[in-house]
N, C-alpha and C. Protein backbone atom coordinates (compact mmCIF):
# COMPACT_ATOMS: atom_id res chain seq x y z
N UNK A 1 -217.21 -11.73 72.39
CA UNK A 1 -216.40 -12.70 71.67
C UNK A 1 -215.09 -12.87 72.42
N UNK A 2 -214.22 -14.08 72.76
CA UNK A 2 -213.24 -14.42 73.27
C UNK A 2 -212.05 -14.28 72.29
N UNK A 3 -211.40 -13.50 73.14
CA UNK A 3 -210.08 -12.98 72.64
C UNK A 3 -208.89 -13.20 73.50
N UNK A 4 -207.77 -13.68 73.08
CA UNK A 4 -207.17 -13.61 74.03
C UNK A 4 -205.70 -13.01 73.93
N UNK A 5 -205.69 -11.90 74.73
CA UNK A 5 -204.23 -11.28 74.60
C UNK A 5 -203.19 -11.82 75.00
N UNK A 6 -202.13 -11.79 74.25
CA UNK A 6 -200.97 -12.14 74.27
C UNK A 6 -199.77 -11.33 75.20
N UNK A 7 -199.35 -11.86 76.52
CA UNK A 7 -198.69 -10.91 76.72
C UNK A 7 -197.23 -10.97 76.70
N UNK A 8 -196.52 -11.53 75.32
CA UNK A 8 -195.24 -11.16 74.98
C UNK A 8 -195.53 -10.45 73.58
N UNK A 9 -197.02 -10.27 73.12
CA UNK A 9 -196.87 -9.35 72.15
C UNK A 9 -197.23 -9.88 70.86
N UNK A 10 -196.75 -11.25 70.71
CA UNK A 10 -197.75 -11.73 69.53
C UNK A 10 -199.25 -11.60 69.65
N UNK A 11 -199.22 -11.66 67.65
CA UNK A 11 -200.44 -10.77 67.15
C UNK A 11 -201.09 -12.25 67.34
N UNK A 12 -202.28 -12.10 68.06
CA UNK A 12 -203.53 -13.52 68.03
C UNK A 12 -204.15 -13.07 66.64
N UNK A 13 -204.51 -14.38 66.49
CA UNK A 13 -204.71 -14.70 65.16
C UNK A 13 -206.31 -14.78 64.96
N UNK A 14 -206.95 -14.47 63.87
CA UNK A 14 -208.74 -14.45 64.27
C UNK A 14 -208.41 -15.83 63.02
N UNK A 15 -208.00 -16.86 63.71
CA UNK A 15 -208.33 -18.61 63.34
C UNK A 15 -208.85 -19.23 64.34
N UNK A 16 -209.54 -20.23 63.78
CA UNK A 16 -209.65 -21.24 65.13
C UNK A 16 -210.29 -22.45 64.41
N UNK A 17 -210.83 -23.04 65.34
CA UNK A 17 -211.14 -24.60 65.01
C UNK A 17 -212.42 -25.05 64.70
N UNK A 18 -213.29 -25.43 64.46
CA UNK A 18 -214.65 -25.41 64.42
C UNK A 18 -215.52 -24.65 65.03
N UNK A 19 -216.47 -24.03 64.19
CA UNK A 19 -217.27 -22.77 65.57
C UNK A 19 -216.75 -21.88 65.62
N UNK A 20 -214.96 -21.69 64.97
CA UNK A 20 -214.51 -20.40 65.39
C UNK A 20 -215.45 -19.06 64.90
N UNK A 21 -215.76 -18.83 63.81
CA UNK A 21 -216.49 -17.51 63.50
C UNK A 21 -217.16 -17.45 64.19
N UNK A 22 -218.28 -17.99 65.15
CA UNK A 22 -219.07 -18.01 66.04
C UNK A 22 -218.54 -17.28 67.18
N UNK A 23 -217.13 -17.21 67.42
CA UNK A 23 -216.27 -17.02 69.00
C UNK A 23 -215.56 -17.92 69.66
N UNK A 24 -216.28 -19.30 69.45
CA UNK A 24 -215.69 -20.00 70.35
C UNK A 24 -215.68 -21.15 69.54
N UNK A 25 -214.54 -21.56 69.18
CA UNK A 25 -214.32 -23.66 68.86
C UNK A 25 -215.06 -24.17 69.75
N UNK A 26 -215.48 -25.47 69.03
CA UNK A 26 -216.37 -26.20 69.78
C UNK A 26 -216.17 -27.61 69.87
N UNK A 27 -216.47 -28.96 70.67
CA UNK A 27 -215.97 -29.80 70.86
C UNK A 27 -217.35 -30.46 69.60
N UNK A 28 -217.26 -31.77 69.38
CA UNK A 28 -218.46 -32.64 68.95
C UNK A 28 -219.75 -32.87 69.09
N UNK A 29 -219.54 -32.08 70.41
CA UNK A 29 -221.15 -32.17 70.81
C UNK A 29 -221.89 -30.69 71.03
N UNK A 30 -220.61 -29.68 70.59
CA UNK A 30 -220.87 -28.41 70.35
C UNK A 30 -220.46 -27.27 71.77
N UNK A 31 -220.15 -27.98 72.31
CA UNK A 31 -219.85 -27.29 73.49
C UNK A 31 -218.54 -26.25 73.56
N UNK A 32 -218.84 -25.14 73.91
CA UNK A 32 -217.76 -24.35 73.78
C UNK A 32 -216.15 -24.99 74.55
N UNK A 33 -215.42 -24.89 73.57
CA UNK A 33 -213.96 -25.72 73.53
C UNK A 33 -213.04 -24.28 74.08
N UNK A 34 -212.49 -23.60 72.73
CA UNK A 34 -211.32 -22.54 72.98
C UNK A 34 -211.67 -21.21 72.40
N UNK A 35 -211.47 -19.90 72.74
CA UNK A 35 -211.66 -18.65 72.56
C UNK A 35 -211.21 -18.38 71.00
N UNK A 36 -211.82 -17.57 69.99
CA UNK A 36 -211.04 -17.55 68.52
C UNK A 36 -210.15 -16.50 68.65
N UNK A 37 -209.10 -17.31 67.85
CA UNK A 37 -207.96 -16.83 67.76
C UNK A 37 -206.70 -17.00 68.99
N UNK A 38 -207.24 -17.70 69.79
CA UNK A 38 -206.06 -18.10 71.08
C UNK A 38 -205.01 -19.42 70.34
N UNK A 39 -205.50 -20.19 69.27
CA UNK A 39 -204.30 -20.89 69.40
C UNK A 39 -203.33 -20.98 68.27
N UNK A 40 -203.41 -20.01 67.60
CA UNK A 40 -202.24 -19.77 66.65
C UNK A 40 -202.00 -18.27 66.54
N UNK A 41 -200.58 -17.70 66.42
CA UNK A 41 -199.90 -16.62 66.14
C UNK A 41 -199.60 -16.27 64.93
N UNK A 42 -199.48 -15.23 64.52
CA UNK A 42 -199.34 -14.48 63.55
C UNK A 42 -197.54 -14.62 63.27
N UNK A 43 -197.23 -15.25 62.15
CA UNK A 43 -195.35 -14.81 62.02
C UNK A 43 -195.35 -13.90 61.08
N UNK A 44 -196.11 -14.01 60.43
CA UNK A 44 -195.87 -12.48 58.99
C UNK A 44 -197.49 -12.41 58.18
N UNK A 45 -197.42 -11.19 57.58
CA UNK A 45 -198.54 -11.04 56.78
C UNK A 45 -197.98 -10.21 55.38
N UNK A 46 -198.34 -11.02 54.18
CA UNK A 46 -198.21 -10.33 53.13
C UNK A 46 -199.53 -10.29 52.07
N UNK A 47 -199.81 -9.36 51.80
CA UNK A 47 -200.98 -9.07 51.43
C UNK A 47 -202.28 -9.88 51.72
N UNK A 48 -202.96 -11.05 51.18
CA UNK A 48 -203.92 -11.74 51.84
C UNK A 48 -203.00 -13.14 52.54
N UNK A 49 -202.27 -12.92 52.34
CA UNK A 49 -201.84 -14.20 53.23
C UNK A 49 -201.31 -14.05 54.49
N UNK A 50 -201.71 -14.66 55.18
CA UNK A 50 -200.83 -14.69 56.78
C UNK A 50 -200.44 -15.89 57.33
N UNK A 51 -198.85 -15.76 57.66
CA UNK A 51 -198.47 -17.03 58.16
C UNK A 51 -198.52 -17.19 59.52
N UNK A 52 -198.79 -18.17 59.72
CA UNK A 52 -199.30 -18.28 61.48
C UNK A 52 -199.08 -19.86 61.85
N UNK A 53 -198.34 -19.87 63.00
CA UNK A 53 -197.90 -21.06 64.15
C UNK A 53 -198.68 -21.22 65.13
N UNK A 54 -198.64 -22.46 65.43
CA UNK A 54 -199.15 -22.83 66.56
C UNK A 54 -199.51 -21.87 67.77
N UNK A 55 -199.17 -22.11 68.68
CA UNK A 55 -199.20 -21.58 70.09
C UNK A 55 -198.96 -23.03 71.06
N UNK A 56 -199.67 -24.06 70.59
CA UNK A 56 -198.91 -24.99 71.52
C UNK A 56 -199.49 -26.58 70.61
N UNK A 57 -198.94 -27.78 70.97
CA UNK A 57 -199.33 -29.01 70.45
C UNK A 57 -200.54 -29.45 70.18
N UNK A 58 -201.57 -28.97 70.93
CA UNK A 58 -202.83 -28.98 71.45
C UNK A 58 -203.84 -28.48 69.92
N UNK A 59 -203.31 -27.34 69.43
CA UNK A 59 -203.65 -26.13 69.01
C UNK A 59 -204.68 -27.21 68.16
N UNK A 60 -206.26 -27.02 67.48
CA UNK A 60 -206.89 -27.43 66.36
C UNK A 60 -206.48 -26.99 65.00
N UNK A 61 -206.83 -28.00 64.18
CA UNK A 61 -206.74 -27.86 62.72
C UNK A 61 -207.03 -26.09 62.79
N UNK A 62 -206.86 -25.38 61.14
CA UNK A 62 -207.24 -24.01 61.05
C UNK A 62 -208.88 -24.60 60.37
N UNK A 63 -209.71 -24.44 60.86
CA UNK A 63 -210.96 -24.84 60.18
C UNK A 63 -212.07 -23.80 60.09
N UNK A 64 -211.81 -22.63 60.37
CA UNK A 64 -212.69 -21.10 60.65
C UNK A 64 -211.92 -19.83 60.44
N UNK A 65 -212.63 -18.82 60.09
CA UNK A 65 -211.63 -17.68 60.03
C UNK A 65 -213.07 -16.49 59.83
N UNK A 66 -212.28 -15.31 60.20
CA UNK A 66 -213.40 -14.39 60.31
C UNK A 66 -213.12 -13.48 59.63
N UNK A 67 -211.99 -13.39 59.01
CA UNK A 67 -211.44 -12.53 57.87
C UNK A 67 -211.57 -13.12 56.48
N UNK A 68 -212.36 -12.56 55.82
CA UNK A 68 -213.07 -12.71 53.86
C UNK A 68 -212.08 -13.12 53.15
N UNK A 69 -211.36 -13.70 52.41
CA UNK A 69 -210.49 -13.84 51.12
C UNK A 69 -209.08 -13.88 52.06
N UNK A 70 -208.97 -14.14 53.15
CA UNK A 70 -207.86 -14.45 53.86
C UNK A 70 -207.00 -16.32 53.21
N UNK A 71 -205.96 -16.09 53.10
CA UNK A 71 -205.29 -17.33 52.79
C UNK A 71 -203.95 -17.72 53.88
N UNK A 72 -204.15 -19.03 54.67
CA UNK A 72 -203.31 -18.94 56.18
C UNK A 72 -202.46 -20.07 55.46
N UNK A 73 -201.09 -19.97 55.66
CA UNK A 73 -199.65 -20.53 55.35
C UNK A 73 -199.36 -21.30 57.04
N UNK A 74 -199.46 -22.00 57.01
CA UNK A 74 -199.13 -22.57 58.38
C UNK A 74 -197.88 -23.09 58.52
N UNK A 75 -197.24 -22.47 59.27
CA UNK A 75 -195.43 -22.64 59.20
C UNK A 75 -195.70 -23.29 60.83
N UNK A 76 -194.17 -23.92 61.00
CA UNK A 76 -194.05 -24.39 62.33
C UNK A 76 -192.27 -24.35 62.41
N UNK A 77 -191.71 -23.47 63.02
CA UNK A 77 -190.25 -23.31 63.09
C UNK A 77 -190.26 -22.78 61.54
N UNK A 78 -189.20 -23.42 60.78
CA UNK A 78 -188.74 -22.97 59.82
C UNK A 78 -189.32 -23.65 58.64
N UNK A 79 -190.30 -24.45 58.70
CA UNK A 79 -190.96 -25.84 57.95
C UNK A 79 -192.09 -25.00 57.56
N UNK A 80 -192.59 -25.03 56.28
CA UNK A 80 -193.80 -24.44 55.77
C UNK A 80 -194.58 -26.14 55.61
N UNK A 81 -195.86 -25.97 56.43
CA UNK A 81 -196.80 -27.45 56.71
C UNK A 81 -197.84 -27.29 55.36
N UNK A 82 -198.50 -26.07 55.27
CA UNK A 82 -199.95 -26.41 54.57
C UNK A 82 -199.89 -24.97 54.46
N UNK A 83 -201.20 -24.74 53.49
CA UNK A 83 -201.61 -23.40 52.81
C UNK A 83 -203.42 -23.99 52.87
N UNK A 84 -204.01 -22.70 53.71
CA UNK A 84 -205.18 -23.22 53.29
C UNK A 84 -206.42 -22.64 53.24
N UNK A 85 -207.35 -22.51 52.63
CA UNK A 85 -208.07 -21.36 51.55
C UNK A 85 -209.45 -21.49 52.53
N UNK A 86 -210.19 -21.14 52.66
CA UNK A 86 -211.63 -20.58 53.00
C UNK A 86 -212.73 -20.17 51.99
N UNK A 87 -214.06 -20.68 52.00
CA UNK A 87 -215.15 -20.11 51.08
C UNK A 87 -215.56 -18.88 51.31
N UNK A 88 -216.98 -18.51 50.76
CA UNK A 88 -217.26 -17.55 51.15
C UNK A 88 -218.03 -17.44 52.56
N UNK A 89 -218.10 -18.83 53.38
CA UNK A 89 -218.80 -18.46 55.00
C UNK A 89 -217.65 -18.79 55.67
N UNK A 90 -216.38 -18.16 55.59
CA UNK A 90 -215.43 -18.19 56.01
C UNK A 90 -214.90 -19.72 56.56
N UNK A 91 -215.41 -20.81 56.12
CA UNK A 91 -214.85 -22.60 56.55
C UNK A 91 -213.71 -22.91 55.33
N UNK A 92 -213.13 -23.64 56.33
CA UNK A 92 -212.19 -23.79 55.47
C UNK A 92 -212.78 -24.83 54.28
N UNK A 93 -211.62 -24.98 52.99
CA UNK A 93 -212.80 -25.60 51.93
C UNK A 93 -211.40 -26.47 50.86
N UNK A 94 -209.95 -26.01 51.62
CA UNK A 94 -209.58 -26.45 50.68
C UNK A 94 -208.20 -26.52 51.72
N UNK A 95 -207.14 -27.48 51.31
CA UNK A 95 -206.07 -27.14 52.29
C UNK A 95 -204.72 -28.16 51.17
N UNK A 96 -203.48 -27.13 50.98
CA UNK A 96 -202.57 -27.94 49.96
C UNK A 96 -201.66 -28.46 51.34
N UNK A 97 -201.19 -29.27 51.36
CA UNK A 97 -200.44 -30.00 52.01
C UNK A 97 -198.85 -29.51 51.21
N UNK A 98 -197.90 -29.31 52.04
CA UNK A 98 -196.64 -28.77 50.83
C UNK A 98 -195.34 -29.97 52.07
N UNK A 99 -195.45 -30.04 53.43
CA UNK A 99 -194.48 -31.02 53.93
C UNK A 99 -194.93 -32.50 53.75
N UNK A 100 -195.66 -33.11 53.12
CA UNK A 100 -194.99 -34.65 53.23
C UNK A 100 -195.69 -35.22 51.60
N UNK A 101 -195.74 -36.57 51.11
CA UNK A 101 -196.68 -36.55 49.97
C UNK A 101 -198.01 -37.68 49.79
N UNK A 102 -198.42 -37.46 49.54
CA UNK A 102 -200.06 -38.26 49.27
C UNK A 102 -200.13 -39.03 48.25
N UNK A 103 -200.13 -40.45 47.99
CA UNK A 103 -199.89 -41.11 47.23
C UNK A 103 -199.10 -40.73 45.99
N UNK A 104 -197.74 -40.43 46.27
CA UNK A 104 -196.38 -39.81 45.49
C UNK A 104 -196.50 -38.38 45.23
N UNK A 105 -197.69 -37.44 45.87
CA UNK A 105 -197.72 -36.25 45.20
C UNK A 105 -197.38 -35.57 46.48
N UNK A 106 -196.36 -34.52 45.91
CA UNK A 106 -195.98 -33.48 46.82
C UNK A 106 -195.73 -32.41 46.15
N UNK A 107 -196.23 -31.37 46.77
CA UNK A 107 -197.35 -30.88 47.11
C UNK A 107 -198.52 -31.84 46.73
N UNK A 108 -199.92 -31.48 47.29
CA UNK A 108 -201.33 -32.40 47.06
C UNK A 108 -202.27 -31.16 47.97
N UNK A 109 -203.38 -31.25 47.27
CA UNK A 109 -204.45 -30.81 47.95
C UNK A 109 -205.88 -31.30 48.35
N UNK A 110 -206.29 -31.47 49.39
CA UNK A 110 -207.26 -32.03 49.83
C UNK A 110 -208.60 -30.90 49.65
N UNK A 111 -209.48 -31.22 49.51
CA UNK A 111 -210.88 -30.17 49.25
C UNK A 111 -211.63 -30.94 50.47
N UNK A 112 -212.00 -29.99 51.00
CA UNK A 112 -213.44 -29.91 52.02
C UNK A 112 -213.10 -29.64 53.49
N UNK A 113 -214.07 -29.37 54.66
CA UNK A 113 -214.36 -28.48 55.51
C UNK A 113 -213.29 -29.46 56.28
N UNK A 114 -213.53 -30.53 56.52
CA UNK A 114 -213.06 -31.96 57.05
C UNK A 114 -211.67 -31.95 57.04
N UNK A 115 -210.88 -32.54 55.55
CA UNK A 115 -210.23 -32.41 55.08
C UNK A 115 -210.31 -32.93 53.67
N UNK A 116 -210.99 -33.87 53.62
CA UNK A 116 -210.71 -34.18 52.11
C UNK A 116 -212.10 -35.09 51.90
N UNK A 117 -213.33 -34.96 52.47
CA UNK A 117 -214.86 -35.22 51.76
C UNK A 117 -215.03 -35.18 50.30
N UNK A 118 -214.45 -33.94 49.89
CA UNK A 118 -214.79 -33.37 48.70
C UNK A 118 -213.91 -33.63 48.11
N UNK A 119 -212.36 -34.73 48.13
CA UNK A 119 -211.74 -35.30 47.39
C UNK A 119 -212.39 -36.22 46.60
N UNK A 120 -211.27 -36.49 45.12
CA UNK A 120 -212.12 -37.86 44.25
C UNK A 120 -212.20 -38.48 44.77
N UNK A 121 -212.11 -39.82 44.23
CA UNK A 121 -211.90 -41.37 44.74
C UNK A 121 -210.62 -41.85 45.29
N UNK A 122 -209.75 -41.13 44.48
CA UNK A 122 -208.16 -41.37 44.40
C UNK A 122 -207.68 -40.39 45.77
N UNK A 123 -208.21 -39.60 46.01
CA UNK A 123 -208.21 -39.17 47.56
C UNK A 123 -207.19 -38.19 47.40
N UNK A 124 -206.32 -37.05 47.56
CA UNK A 124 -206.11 -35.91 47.58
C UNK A 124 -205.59 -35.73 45.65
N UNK A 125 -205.33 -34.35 45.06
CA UNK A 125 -205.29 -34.15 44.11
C UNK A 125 -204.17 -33.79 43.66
N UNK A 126 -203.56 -33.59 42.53
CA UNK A 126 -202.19 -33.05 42.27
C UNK A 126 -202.78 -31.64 41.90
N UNK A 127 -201.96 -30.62 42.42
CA UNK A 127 -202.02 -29.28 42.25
C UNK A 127 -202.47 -28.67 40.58
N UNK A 128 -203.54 -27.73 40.86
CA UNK A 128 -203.99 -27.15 39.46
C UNK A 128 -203.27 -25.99 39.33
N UNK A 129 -203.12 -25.48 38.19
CA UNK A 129 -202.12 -24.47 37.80
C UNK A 129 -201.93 -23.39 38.99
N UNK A 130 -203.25 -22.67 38.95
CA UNK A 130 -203.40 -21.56 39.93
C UNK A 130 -202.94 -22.22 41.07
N UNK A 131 -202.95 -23.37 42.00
CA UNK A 131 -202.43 -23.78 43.06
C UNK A 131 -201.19 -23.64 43.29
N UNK A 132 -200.69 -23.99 42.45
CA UNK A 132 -198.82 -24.53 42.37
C UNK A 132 -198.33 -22.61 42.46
N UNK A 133 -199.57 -22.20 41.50
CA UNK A 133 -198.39 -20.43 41.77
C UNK A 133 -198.79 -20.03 42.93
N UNK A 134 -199.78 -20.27 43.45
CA UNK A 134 -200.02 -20.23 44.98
C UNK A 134 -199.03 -20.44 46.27
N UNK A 135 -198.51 -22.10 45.70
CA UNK A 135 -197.50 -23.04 46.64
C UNK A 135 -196.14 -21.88 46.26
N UNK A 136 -195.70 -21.77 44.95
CA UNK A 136 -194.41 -20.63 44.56
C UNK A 136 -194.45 -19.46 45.28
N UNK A 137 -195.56 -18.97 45.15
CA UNK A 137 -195.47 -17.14 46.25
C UNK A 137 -195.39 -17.49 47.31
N UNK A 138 -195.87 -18.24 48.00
CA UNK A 138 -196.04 -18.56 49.15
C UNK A 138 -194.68 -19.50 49.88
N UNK A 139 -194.08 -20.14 49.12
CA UNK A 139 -192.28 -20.50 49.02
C UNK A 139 -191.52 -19.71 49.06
N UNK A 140 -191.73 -18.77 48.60
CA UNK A 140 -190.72 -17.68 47.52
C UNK A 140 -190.74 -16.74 48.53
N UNK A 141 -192.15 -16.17 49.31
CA UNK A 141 -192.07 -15.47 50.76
C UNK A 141 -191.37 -15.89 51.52
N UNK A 142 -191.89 -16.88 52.11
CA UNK A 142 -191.11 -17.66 53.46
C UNK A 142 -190.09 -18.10 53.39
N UNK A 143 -189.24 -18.48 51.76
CA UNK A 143 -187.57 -18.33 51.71
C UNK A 143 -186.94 -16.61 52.07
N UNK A 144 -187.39 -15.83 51.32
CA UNK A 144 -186.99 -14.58 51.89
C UNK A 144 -187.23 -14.10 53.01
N UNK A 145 -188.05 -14.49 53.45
CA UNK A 145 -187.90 -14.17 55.00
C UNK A 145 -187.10 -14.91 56.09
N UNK A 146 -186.68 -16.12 55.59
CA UNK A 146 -186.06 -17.06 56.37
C UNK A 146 -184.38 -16.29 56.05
N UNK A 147 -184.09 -15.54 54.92
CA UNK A 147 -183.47 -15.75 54.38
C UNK A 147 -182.69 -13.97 54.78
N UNK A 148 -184.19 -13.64 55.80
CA UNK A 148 -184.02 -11.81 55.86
C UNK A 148 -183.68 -10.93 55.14
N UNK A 149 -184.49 -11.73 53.99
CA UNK A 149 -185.03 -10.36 52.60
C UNK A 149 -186.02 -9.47 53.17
């Protein structure tokens, strides 16, 4: 399996882009793309959640993960982008959007592997209870840490 070490020391991340649980992201026609876990870093981990950045512009959606009941906070600088959940064959299945808003809703969450297949008609959703305390812990972290609590 492709791994790729970091040599200033950031923790590689076991995310990646399509195909990742497999080892390797894959392009459309399936062809091995990028190694899992080469294109996003680890910035913090608190209990199942881990927040993790890029590595560069390039980097794919988070659409795979090889870790069970894992929940990835995708920060970029100091900006918290998205929060986004995984089933049980580790694809992603659900993703809240928390920087911009979706037909007036901000926060919004999109359902499915894609991004939003498994949205209604009306196309992303306003947050269900359990979500929003989701979006709060997950705020409430990354202010204290910004904040060097």
């Amino acid at each position: 399996m492709g791994r790729l070490f970091h040599a200033d020391a950031r923790e590689a991340v076991s995310v990646g882009g399509r195909g990742a649980s497999s080892g390797w992201s894959v392009d459309k026609r399936g062809n091995p793309k990028n190694p899992y876990g080469s294109q996003y870093h680890s910035v913090l981990t608190v209990g199942n959640i881990k927040f993790v950045s890029k590595n560069g512009r390039g980097s794919e959606a988070l659409m795979e993960t090889m870790t069970r009941g894992r929940v990835y906070a995708h920060v970029e600088g100091d900006d918290l982008k998205s929060i986004v959940y995984f089933d049980n064959e580790n694809k992603r299945s659900k993703q809240i959007d928390v920087d911009h808003s979706h037909n007036g809703e901000r926060p919004h969450a999109h359902h499915g592997y894609n991004h939003n297949e498994s949205d209604s008609a009306k196309g992303a959703s306003r947050l269900t209870p359990d979500e929003q305390a989701m979006v709060d812990r997950v705020v409430s972290i990354w202010e204290n840490r910004k904040r060097g609590k």
